[in-house]
Protein backbone atom coordinates (compact mmCIF):
# COMPACT_ATOMS: atom_id res chain seq x y z
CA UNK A 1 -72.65 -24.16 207.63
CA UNK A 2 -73.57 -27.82 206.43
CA UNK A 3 -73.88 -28.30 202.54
CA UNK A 4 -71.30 -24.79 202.65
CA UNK A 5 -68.30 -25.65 204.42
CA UNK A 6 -65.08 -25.66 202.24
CA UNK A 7 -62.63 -28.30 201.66
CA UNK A 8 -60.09 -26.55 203.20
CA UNK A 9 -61.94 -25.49 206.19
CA UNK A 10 -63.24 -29.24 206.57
CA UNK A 11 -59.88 -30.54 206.67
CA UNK A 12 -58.64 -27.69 209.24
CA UNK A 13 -61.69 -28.93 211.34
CA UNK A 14 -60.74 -32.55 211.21
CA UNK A 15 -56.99 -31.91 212.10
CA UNK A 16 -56.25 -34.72 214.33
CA UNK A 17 -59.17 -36.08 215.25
CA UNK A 18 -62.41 -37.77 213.45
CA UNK A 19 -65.13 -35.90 215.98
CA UNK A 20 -66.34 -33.26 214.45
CA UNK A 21 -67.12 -35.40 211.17
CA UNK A 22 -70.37 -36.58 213.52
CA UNK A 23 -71.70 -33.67 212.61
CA UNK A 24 -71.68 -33.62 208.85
CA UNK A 25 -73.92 -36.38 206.83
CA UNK A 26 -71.60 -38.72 204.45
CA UNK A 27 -73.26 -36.65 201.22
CA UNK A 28 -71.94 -33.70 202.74
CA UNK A 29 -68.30 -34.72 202.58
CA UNK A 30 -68.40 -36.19 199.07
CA UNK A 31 -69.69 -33.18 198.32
CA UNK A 32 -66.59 -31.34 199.48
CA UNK A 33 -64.34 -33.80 198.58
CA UNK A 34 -65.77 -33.22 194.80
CA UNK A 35 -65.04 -29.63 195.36
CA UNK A 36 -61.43 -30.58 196.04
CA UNK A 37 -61.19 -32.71 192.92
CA UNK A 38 -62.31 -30.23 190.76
CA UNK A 39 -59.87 -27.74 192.33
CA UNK A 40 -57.23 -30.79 190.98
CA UNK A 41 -58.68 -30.19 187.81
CA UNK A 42 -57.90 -26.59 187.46
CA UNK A 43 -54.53 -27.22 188.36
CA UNK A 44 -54.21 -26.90 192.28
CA UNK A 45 -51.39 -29.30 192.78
CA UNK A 46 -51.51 -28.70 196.61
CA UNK A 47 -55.00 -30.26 196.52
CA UNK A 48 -53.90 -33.70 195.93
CA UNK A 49 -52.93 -34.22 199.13
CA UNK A 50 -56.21 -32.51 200.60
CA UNK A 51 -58.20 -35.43 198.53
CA UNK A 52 -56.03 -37.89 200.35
CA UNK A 53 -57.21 -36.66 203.41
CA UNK A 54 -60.30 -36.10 202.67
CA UNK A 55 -60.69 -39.78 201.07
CA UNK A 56 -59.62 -40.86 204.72
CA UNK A 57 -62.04 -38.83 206.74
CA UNK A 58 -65.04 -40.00 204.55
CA UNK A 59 -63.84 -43.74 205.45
CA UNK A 60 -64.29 -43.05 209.04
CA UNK A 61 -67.46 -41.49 209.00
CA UNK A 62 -68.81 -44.14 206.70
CA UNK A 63 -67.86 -46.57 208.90
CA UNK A 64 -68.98 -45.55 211.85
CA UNK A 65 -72.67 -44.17 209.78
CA UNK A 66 -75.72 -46.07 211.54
CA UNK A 67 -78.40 -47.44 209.16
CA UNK A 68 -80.54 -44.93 209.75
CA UNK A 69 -77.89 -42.21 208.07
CA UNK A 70 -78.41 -44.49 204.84
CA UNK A 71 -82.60 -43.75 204.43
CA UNK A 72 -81.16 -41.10 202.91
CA UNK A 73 -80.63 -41.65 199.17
CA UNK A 74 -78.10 -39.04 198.72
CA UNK A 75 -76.04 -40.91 201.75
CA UNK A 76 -76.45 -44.04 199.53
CA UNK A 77 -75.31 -42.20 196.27
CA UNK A 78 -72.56 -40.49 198.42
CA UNK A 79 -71.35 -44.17 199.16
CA UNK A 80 -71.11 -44.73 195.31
CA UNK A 81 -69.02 -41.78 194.15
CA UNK A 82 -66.37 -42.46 197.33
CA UNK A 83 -66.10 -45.93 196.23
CA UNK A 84 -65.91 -44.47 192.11
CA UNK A 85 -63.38 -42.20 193.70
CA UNK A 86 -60.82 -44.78 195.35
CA UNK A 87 -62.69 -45.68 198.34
CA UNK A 88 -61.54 -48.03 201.01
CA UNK A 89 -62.95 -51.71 198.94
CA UNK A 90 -63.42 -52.85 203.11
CA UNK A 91 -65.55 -50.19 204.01
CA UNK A 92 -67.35 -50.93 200.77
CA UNK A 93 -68.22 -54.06 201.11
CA UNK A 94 -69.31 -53.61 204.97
CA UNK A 95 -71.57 -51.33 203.90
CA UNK A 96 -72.74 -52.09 200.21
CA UNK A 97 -73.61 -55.79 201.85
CA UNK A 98 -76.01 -54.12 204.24
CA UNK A 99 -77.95 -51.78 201.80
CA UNK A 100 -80.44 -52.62 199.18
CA UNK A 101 -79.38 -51.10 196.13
CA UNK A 102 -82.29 -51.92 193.52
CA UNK A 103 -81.87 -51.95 189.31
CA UNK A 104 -79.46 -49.93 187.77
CA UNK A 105 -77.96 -48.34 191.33
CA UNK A 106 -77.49 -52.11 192.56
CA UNK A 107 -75.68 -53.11 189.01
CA UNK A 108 -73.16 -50.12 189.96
CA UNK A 109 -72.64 -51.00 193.56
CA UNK A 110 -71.60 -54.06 192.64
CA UNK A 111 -68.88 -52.80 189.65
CA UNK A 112 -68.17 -50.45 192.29
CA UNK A 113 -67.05 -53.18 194.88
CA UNK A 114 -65.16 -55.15 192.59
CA UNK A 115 -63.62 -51.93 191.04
CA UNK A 116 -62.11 -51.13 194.23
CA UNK A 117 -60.99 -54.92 194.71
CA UNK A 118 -58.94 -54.47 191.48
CA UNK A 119 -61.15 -56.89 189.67
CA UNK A 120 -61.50 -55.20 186.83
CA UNK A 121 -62.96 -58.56 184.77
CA UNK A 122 -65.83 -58.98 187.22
CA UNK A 123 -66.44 -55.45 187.78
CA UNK A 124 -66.40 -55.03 183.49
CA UNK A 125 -69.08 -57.73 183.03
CA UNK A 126 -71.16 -56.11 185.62
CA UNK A 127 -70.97 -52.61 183.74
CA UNK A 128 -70.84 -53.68 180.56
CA UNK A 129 -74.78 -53.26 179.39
CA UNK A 130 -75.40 -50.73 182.33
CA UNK A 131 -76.68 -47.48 180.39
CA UNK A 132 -75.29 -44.66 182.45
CA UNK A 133 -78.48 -42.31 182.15
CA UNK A 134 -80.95 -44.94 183.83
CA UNK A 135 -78.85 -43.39 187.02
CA UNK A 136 -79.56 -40.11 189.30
CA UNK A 137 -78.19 -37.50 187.67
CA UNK A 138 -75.02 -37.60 190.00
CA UNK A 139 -73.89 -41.11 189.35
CA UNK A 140 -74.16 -41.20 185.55
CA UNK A 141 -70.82 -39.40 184.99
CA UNK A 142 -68.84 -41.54 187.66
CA UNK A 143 -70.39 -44.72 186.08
CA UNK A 144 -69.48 -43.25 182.45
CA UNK A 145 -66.03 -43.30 183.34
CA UNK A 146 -65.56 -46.10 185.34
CA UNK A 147 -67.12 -48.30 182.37
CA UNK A 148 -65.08 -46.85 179.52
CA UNK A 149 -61.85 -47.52 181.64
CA UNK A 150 -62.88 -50.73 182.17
CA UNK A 151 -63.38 -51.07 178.60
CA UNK A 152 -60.33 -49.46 177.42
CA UNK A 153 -58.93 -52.87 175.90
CA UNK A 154 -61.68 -54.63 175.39
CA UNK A 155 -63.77 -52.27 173.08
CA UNK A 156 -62.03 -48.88 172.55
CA UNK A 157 -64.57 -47.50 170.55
CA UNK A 158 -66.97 -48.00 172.82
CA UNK A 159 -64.67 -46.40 175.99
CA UNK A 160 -64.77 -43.57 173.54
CA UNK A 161 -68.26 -43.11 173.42
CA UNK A 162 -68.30 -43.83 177.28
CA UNK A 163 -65.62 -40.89 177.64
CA UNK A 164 -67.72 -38.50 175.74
CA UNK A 165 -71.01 -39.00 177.76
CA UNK A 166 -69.17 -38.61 180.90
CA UNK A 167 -67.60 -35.33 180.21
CA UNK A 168 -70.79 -34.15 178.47
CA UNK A 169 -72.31 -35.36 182.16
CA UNK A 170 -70.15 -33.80 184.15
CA UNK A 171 -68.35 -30.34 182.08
CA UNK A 172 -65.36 -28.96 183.69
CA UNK A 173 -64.81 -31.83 186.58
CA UNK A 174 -61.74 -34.29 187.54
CA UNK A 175 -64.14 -36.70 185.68
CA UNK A 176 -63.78 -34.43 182.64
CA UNK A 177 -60.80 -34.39 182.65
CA UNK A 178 -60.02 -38.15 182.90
CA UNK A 179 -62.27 -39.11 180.42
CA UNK A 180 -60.66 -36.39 177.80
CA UNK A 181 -57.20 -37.32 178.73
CA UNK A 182 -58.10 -40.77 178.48
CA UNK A 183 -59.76 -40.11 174.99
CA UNK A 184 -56.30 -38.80 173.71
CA UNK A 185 -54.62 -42.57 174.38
CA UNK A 186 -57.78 -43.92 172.66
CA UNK A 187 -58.15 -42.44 169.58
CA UNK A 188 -54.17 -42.87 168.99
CA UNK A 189 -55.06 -46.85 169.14
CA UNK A 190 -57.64 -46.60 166.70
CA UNK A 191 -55.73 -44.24 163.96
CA UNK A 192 -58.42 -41.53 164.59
CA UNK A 193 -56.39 -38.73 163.65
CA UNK A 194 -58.56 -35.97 163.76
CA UNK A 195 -60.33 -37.38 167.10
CA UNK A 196 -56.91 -37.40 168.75
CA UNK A 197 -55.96 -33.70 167.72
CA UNK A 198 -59.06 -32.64 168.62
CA UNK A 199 -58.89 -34.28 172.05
CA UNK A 200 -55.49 -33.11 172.33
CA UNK A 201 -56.07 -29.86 171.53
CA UNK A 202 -59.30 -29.53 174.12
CA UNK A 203 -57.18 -31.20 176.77
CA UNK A 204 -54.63 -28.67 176.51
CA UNK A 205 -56.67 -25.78 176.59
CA UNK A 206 -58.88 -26.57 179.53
CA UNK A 207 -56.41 -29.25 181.99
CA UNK A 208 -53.36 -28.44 181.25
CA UNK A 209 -52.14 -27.09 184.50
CA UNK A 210 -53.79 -30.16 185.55
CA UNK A 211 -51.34 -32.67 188.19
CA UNK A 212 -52.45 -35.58 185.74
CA UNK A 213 -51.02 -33.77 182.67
CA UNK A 214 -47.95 -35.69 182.85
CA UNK A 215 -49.93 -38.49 181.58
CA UNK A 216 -51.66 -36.76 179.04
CA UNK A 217 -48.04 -35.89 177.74
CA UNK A 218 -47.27 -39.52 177.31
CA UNK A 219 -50.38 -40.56 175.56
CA UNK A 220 -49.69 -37.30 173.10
CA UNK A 221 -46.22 -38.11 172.68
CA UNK A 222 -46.43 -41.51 171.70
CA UNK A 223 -50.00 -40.49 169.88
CA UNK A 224 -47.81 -37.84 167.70
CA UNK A 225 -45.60 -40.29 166.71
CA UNK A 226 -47.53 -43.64 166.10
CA UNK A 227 -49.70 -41.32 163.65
CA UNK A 228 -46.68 -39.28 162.41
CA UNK A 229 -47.92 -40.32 158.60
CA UNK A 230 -50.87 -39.12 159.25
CA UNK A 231 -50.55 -36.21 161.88
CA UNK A 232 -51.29 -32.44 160.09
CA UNK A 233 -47.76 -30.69 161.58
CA UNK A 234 -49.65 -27.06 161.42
CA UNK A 235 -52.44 -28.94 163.64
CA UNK A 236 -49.79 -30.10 165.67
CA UNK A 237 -48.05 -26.85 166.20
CA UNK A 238 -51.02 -25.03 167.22
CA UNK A 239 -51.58 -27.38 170.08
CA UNK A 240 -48.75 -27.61 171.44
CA UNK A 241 -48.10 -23.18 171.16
CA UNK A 242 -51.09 -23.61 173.50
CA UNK A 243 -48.45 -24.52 176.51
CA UNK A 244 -46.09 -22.67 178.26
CA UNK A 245 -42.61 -22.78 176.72
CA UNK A 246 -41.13 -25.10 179.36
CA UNK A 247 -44.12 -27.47 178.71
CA UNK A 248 -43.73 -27.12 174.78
CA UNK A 249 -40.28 -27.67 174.69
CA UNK A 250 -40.05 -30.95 176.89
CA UNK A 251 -43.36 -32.37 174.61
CA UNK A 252 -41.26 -31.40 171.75
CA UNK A 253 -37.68 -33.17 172.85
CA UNK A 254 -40.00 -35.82 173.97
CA UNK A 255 -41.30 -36.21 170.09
CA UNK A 256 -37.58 -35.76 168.60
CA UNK A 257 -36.83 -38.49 171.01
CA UNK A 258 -39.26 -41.18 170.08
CA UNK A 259 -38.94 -39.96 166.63
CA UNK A 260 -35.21 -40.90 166.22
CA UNK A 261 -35.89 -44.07 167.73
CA UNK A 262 -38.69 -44.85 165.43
CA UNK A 263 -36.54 -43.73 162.67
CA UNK A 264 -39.36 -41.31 161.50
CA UNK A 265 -37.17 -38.64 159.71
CA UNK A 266 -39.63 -36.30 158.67
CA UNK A 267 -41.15 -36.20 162.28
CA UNK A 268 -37.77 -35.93 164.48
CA UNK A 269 -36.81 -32.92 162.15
CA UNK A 270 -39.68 -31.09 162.95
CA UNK A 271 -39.94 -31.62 165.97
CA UNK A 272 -36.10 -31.33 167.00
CA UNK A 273 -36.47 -27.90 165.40
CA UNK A 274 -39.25 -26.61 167.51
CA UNK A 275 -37.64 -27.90 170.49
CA UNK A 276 -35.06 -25.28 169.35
CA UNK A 277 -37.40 -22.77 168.95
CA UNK A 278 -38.85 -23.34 172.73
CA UNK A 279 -35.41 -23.65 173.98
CA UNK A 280 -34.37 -21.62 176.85
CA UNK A 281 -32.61 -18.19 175.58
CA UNK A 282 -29.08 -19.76 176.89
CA UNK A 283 -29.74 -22.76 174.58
CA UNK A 284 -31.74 -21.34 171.84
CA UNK A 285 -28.88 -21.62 169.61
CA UNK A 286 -27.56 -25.11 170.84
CA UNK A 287 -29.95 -27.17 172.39
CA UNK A 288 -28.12 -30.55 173.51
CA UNK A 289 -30.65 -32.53 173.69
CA UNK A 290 -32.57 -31.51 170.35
CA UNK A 291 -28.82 -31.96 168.80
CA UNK A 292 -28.12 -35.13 170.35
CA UNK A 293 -31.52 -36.91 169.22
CA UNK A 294 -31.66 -35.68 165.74
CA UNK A 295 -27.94 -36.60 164.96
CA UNK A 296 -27.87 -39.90 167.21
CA UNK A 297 -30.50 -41.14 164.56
CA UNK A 298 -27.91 -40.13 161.80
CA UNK A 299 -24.87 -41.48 162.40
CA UNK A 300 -25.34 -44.13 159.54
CA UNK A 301 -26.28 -41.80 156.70
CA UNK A 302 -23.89 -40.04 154.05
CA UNK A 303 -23.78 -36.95 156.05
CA UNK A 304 -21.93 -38.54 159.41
CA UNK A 305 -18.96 -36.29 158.64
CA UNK A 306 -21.15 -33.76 159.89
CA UNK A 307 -23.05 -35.61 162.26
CA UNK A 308 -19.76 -36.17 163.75
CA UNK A 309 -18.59 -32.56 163.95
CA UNK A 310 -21.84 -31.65 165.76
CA UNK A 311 -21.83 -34.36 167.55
CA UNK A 312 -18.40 -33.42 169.37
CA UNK A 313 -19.45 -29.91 170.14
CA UNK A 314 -21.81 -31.07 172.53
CA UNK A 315 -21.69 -30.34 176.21
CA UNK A 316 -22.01 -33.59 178.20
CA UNK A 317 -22.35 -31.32 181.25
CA UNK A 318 -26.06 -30.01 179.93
CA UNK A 319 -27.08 -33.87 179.60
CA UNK A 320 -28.40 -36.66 181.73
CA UNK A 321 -26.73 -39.64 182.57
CA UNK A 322 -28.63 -41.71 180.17
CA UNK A 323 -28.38 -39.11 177.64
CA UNK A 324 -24.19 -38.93 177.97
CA UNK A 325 -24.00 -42.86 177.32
CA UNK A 326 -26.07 -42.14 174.20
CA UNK A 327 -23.88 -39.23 173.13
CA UNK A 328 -20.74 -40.91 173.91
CA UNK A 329 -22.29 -44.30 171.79
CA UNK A 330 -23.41 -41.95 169.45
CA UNK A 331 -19.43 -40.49 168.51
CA UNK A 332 -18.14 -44.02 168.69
CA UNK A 333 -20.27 -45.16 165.92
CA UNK A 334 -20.22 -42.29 163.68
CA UNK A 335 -16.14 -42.58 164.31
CA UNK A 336 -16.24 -45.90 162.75
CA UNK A 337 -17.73 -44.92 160.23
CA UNK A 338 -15.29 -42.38 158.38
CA UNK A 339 -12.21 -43.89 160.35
CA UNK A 340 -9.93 -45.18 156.92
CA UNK A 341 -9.39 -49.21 157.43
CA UNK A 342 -5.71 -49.08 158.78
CA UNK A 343 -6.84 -47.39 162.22
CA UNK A 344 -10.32 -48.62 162.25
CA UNK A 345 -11.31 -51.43 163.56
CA UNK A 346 -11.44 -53.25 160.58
CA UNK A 347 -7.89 -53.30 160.55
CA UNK A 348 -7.67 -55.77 163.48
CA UNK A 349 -10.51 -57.72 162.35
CA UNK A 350 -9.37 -58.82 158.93
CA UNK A 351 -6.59 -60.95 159.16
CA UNK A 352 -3.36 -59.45 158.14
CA UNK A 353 -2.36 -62.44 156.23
CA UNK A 354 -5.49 -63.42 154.47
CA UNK A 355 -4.07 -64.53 151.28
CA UNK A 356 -7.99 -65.62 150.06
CA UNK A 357 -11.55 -63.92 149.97
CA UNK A 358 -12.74 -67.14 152.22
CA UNK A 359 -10.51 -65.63 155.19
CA UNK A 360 -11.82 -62.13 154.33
CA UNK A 361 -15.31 -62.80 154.26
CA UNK A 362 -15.90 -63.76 157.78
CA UNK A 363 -13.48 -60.91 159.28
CA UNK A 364 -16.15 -58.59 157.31
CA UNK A 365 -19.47 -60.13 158.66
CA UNK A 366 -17.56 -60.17 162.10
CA UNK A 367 -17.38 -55.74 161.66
CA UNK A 368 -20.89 -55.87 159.88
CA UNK A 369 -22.19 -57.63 163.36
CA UNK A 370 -20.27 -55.57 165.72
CA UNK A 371 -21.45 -52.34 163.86
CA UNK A 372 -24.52 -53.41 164.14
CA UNK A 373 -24.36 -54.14 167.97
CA UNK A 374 -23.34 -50.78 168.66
CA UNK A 375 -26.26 -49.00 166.63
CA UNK A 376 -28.60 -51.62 168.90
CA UNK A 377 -26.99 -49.92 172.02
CA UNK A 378 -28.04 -46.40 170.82
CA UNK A 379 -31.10 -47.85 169.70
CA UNK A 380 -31.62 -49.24 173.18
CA UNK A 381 -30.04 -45.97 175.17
CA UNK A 382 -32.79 -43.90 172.87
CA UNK A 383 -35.57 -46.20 174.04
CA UNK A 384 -34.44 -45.22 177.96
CA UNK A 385 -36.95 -42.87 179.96
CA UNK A 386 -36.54 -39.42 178.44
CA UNK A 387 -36.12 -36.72 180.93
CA UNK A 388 -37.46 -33.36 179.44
């Protein structure tokens, strides 16, 4: 059964106890625990846990390898990808100090190490020139994706062309799918439009059951809307019809959010509209949230009249807690607005026996101030965590 024993069966045999691991060589396990990872990437949430595990049981039988187990150079790579993986940095550096690692392999052992330390400036100088095809075949795409991250701030474009090597390295893995999702965030930060949708759009169709996707929905989100002048809204649409509904209406809501924040009319109408659309049937005609965020946004502009009406027909009992004190900051403000001077609160600012436009003039930059303090509390609730 070596070389063909399943994750799950592997796991089953290790339940509470390390012995039968004696019998499998390190490769062997790295190989399964790559099996589980790409199960992660096809959207097998209860696998997560399973790489856990399995991370664990590969410490222990690393540890307790003898030298001889490490003659063999798949044993060395296996050492490698667990430590690219989120290996133990301990059980790294007990056993990275004892083997000789030469060239290119020996560069990477090192990164790896100080990877797993969380010295990311040591490990990026190490990496930095290492060209990930003078590795075996089964360490390029691990080193490919280690380096870009590492050079995520540094030199985007070049984590870009780091991303792209390691997915072509390594098609339809958990490295795949980090290095695409990763790409997204990327090509936001450097205005690459059509690299983002494009990266978008190949993320969604292949991870998006993926238990990482939840990042990827941040990094489009915030992608959307820092390249809103730019962003083609049919290209946009297509991607996102690509999701389930649930999914396409939270990245939508999520948009409308960040969009009335941003103040990007154009954008939060759009996108406040398809949240609509992907509503669930029992809010398809009033969605509270899509409501709330497009007219929260509004509540200065010639229309507040309306704003206000719609504003009021809300149901505070279909919002969050964080999205209540933005509806409730929301009617205040727009209520200022139209209220006439003699029940507004103008009327107890300006002194009622200002005979002189010197004793009016500060009561009116003392309501321009505290009007403006209230729209920096809704600007401040919209910036809160959204909850799709």
């Amino acid at each position: 059964m070596k070389g063909r024993l399943t994750a799950a069966a592997l796991l089953a045999a290790f339940s509470g106890t390390h012995a039968p691991a004696e019998g499998l060589e390190p490769y062997e396990m790295v190989r399964s625990l790559q099996r589980v990872q790409d199960r992660i990437a096809d959207g097998d949430h209860a696998a997560l846990p399973m790489q856990a595990k399995l991370l664990g049981i590969i410490d222990g039988r690393l540890r307790e390898a003898t030298s001889e187990a490490f003659e063999d150079p798949r044993n060395r790579e296996a050492v490698l990808i667990y430590g690219a993986s989120g290996g133990n940095p301990e059980t790294l550096d007990m056993i990275v100090s004892r083997l000789n690692f030469e060239g290119a392999e020996e560069t990477f052992a090192r990164g790896v190490v100080r990877y797993a330390h969380g010295d990311a400036a040591s490990a990026r100088e190490l990496l930095r020139e290492t060209e990930p095809l003078d590795l075996d075949g089964v360490l390029a795409a691990p080193l490919a994706l280690m380096a870009g991250s590492l050079l995520t701030q540094e030199d985007p474009a070049a984590a870009l062309d780091l991303f792209d090597r390691a997915r072509l390295l390594s098609p339809g893995t958990l490295i795949e799918e980090a290095a695409l999702r990763r790409s997204v965030a990327i090509s936001a930060s450097l205005k690459a439009t059509e690299r983002f949708l494009r990266a978008a759009e190949q993320y969604v169709r292949r991870f998006v059951r993926s238990p990482y996707a939840s990042r990827f929905a941040e990094d489009f989100v915030s992608g959307v809307v820092a390249l809103h002048a730019e962003i083609d809204l049919n290209a946009l649409e297509a991607i996102v019809a690509e999701m389930d509904r649930e999914k396409a209406h939270a990245i939508y809501l999520r948009i409308a959010r960040q969009s009335a924040i941003d103040s990007h009319r154009d954008l939060l109408a759009f996108a406040a509209g398809k949240a609509r659309d992907y509503a669930p049937a029992e809010e398809a005609e009033d969605d509270p949230r899509a409501l709330l965020y497009a007219n929260a946004a509004r509540v200065a502009s010639p229309e507040v009249d309306d704003v206000l009406a719609v504003l009021r027909r809300i149901d505070e009992s279909r919002l969050s807690s964080g999205d209540r004190r933005l509806l409730k900051a929301a009617r205040e403000i727009a209520a200022d607005v139209i209220a006439p001077p003699a029940t507004a609160e103008w009327a107890e600012t300006v002194p009622a026996a200002a005979e002189d436009e010197t004793d009016a003039a500060p009561a009116t930059a003392e309501y321009v101030a505290a009007t403006r303090d209230k729209l920096r509390a809704i600007d401040a609730l919209l910036g809160e965590e959204a909850r799709p």
